[in-house]
PDB file of N, CA and C in Angstrom:
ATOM      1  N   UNK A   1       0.844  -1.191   0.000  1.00  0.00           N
ATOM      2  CA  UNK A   1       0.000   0.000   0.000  1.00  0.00           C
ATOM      3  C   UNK A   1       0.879   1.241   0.000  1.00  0.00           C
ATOM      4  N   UNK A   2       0.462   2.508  -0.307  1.00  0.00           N
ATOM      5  CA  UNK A   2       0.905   3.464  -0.387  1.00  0.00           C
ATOM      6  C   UNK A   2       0.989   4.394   1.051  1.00  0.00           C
ATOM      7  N   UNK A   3       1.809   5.444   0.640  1.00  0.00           N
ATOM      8  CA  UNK A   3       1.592   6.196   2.435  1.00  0.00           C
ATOM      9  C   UNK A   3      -0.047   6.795   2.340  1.00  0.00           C
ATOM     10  N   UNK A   4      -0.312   7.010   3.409  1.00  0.00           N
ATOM     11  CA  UNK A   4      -1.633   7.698   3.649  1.00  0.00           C
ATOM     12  C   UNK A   4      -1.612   8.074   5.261  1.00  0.00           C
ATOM     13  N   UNK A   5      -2.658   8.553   5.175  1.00  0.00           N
ATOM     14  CA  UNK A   5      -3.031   9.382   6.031  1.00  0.00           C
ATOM     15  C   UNK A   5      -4.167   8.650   7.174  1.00  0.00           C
ATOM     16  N   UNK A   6      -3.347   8.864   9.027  1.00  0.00           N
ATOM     17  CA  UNK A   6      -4.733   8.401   9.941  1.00  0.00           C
ATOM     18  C   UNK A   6      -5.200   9.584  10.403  1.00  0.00           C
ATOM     19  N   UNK A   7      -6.265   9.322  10.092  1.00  0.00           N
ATOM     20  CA  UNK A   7      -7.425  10.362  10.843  1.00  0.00           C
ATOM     21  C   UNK A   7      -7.368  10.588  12.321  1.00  0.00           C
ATOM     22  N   UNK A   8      -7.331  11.376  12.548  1.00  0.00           N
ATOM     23  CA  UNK A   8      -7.598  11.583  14.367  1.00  0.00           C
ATOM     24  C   UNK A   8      -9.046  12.588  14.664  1.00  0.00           C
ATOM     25  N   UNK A   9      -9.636  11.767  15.427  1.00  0.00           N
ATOM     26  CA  UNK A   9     -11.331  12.324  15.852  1.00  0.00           C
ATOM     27  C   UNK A   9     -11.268  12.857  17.140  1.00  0.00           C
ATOM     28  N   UNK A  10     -12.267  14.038  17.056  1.00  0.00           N
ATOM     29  CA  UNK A  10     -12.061  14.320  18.186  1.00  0.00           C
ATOM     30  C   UNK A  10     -13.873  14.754  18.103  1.00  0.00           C
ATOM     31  N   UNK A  11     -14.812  14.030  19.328  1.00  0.00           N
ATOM     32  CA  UNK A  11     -15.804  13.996  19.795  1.00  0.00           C
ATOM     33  C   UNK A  11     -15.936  15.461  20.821  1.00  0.00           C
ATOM     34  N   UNK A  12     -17.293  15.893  20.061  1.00  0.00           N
ATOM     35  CA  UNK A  12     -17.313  17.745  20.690  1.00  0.00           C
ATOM     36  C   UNK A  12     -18.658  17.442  21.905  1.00  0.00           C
ATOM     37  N   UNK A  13     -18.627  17.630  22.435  1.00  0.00           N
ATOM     38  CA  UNK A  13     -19.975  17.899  23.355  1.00  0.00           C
ATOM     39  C   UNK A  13     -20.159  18.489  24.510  1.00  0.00           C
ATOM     40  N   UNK A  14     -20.782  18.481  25.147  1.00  0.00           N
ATOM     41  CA  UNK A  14     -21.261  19.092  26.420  1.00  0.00           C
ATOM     42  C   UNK A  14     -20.614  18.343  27.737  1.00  0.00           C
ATOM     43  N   UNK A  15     -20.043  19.615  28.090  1.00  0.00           N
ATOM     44  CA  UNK A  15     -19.405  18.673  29.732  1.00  0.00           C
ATOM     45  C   UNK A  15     -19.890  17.308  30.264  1.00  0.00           C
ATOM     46  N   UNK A  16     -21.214  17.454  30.668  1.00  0.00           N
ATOM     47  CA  UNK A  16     -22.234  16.273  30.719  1.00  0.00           C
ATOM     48  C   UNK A  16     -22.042  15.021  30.062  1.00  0.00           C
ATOM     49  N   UNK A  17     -22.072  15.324  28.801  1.00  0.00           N
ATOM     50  CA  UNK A  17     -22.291  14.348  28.008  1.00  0.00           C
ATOM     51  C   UNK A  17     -20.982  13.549  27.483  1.00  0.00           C
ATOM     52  N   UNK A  18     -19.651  14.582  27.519  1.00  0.00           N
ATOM     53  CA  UNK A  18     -18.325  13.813  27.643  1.00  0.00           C
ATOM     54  C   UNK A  18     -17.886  12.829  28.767  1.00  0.00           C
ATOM     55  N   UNK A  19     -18.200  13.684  30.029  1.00  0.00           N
ATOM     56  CA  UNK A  19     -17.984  12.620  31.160  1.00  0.00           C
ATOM     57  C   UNK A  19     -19.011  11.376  30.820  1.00  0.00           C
ATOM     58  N   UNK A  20     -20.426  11.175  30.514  1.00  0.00           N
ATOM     59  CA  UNK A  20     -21.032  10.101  30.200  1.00  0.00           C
ATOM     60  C   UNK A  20     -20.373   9.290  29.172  1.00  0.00           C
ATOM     61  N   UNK A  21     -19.939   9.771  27.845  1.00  0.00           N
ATOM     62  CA  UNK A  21     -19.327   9.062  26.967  1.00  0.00           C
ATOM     63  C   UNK A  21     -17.684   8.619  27.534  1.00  0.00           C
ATOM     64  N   UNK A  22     -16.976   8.707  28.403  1.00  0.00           N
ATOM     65  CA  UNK A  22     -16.112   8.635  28.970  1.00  0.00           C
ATOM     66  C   UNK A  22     -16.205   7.381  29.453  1.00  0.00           C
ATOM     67  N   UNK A  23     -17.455   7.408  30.192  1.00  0.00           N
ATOM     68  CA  UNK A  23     -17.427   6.323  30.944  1.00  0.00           C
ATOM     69  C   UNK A  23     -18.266   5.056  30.493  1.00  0.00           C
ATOM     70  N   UNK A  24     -18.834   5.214  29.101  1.00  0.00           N
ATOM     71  CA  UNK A  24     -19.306   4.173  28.466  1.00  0.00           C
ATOM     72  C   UNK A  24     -18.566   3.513  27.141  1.00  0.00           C
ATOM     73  N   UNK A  25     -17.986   4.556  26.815  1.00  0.00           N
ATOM     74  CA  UNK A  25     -17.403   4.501  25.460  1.00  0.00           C
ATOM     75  C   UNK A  25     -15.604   5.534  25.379  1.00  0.00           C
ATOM     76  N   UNK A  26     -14.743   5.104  26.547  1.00  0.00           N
ATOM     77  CA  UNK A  26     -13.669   5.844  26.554  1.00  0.00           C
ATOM     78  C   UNK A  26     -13.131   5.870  24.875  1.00  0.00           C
ATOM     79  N   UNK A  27     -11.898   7.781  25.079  1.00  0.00           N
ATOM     80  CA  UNK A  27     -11.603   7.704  23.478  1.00  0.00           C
ATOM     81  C   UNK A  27     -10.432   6.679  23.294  1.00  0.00           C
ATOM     82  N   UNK A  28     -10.344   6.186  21.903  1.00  0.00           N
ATOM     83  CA  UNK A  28      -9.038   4.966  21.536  1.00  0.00           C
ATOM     84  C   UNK A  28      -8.214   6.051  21.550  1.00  0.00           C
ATOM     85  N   UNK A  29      -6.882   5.379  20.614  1.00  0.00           N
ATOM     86  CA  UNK A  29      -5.879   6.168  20.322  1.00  0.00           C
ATOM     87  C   UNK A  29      -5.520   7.258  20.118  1.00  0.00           C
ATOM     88  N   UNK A  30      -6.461   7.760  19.121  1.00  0.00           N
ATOM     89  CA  UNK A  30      -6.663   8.474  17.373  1.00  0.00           C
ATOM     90  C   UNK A  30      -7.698   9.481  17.930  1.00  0.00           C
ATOM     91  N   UNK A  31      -7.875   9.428  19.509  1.00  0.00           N
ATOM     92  CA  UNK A  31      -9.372   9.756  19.693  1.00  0.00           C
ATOM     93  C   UNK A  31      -9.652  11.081  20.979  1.00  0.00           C
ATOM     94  N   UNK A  32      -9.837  12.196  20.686  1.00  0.00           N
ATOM     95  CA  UNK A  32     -10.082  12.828  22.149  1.00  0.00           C
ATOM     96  C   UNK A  32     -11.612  13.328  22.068  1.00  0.00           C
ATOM     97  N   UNK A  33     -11.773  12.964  23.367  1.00  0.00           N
ATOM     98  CA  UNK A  33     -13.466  13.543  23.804  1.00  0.00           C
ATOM     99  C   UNK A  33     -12.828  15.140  24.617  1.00  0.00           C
ATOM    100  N   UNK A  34     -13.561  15.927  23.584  1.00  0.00           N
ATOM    101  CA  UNK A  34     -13.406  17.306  24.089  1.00  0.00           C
ATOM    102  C   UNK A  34     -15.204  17.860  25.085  1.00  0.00           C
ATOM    103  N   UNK A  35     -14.853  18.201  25.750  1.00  0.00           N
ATOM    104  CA  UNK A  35     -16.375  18.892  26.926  1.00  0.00           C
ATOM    105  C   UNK A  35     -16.065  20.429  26.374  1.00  0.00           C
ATOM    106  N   UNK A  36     -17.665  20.725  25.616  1.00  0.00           N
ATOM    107  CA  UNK A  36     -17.044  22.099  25.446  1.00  0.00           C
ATOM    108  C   UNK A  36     -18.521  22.652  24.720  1.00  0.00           C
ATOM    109  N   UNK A  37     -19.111  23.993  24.914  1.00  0.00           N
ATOM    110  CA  UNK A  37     -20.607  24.047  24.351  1.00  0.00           C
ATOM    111  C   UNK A  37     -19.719  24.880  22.889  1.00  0.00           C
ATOM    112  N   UNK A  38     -20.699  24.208  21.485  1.00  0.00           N
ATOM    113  CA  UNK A  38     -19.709  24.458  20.338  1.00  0.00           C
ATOM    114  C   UNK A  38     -20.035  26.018  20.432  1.00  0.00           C
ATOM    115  N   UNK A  39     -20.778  26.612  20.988  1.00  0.00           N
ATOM    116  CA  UNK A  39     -21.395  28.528  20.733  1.00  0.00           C
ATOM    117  C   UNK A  39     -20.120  29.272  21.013  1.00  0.00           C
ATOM    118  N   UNK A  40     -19.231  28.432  21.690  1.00  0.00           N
ATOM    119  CA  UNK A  40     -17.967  28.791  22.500  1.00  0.00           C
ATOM    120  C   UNK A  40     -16.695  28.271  21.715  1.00  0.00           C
ATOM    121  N   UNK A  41     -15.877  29.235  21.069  1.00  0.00           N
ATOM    122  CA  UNK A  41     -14.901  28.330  20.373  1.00  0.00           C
ATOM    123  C   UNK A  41     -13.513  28.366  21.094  1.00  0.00           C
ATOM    124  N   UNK A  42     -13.364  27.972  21.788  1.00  0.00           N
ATOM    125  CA  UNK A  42     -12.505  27.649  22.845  1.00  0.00           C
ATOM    126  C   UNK A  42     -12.151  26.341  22.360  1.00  0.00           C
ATOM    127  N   UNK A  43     -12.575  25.716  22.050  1.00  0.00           N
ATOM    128  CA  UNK A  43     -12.563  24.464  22.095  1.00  0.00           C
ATOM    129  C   UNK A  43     -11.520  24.284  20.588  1.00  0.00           C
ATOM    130  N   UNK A  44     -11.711  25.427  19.622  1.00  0.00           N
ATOM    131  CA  UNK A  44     -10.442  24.977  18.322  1.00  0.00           C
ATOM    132  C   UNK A  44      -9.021  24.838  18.776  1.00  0.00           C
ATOM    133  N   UNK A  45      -8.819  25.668  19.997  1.00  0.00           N
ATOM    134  CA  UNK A  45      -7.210  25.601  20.400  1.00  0.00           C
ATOM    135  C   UNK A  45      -7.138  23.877  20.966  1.00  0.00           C
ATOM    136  N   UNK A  46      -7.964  22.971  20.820  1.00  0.00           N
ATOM    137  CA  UNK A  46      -7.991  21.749  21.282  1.00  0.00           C
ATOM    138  C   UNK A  46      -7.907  20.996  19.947  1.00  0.00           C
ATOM    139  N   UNK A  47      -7.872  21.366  18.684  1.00  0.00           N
ATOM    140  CA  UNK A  47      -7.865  20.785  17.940  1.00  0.00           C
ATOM    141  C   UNK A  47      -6.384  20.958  17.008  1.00  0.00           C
ATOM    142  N   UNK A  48      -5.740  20.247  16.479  1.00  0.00           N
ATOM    143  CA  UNK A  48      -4.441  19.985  16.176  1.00  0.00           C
ATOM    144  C   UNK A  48      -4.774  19.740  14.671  1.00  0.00           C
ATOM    145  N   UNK A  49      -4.504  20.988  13.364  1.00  0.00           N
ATOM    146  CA  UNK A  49      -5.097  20.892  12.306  1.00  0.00           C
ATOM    147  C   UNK A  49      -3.789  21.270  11.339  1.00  0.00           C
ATOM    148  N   UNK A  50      -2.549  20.874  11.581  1.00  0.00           N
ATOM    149  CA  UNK A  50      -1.490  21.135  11.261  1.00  0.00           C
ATOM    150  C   UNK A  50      -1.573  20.191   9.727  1.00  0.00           C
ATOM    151  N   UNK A  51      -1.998  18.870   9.583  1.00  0.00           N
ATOM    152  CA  UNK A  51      -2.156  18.478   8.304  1.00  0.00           C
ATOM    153  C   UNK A  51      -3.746  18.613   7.501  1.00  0.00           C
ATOM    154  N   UNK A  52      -4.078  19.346   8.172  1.00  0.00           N
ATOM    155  CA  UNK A  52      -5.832  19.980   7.576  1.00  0.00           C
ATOM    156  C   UNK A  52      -6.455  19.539   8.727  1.00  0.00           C
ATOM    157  N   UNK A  53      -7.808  19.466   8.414  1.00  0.00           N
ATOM    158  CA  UNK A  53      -9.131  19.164   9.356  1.00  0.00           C
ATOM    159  C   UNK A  53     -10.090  18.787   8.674  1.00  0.00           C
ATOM    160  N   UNK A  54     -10.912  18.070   8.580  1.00  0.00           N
ATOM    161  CA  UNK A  54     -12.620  17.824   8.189  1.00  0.00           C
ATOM    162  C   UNK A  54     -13.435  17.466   9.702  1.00  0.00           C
ATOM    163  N   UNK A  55     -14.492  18.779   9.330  1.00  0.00           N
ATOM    164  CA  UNK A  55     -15.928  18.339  10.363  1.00  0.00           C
ATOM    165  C   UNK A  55     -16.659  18.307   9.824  1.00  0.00           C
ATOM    166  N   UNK A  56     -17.242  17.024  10.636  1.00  0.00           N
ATOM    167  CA  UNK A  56     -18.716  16.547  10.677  1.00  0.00           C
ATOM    168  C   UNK A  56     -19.845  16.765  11.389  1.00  0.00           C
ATOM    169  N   UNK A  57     -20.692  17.561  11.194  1.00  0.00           N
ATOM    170  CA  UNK A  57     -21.475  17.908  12.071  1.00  0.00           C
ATOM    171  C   UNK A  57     -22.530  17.553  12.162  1.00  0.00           C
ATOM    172  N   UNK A  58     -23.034  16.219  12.213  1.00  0.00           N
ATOM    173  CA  UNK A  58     -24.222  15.739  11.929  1.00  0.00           C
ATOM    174  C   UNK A  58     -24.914  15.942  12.956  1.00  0.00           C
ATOM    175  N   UNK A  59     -26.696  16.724  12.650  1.00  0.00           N
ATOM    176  CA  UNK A  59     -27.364  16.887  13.553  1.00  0.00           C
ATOM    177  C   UNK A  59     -27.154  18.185  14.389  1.00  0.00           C
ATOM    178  N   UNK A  60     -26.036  18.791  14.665  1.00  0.00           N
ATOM    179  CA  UNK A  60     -25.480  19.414  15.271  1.00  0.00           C
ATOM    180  C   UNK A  60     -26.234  21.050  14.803  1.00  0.00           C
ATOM    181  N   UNK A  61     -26.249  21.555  13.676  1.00  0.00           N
ATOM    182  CA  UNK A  61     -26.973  22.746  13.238  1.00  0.00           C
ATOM    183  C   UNK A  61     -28.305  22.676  13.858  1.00  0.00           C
ATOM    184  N   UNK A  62     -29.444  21.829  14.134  1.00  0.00           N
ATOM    185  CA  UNK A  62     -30.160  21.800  14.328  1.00  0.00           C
ATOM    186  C   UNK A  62     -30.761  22.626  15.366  1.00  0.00           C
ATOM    187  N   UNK A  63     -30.187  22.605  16.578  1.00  0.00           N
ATOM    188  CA  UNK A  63     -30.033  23.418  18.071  1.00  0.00           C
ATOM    189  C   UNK A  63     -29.584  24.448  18.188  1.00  0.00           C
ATOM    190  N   UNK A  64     -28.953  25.067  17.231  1.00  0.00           N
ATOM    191  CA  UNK A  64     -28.333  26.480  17.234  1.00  0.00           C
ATOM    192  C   UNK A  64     -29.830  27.335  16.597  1.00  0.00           C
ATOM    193  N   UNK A  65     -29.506  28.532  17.282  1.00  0.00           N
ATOM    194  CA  UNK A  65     -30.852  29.152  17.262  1.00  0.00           C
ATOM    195  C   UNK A  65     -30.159  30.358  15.896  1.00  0.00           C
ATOM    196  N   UNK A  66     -30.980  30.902  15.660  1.00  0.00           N
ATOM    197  CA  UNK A  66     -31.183  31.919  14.119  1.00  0.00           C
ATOM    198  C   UNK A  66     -30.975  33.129  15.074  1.00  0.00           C
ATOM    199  N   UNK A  67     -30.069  33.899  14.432  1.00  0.00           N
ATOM    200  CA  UNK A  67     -29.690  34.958  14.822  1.00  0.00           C
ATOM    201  C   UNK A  67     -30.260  36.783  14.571  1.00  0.00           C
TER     202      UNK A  67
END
């Protein structure tokens, strides 16, 4: 195979809901659970985008309110 590229994920959510996923579903390797409300971008200095980035935001637009 050729060189390529591993993805590293990083799971966004709510304080709450990281400590719950923590403790049901800890992150693997490749993997950080960030606690963080997305309205707040605090949370990009947690992200490491030195060979690019792709997000997925599924569902996620939904809850943000119209400005």
């Amino acid at each position: 195979m050729g060189d390529y590229v591993k993805a590293f994920i990083y799971n966004l959510d709510f304080p709450n809901v990281i400590a719950y996923r923590n403790q049901l579903l800890p992150a693997g390797d490749r993997e950080q659970n960030i606690p963080c409300n997305l309205n707040d971008t605090a949370w990009f200095d947690a992200i490491d985008a030195t060979g690019g980035a792709v997000f997925f935001a599924s569902g996620v637009f939904y809850y943000f309110l119209k400005k």
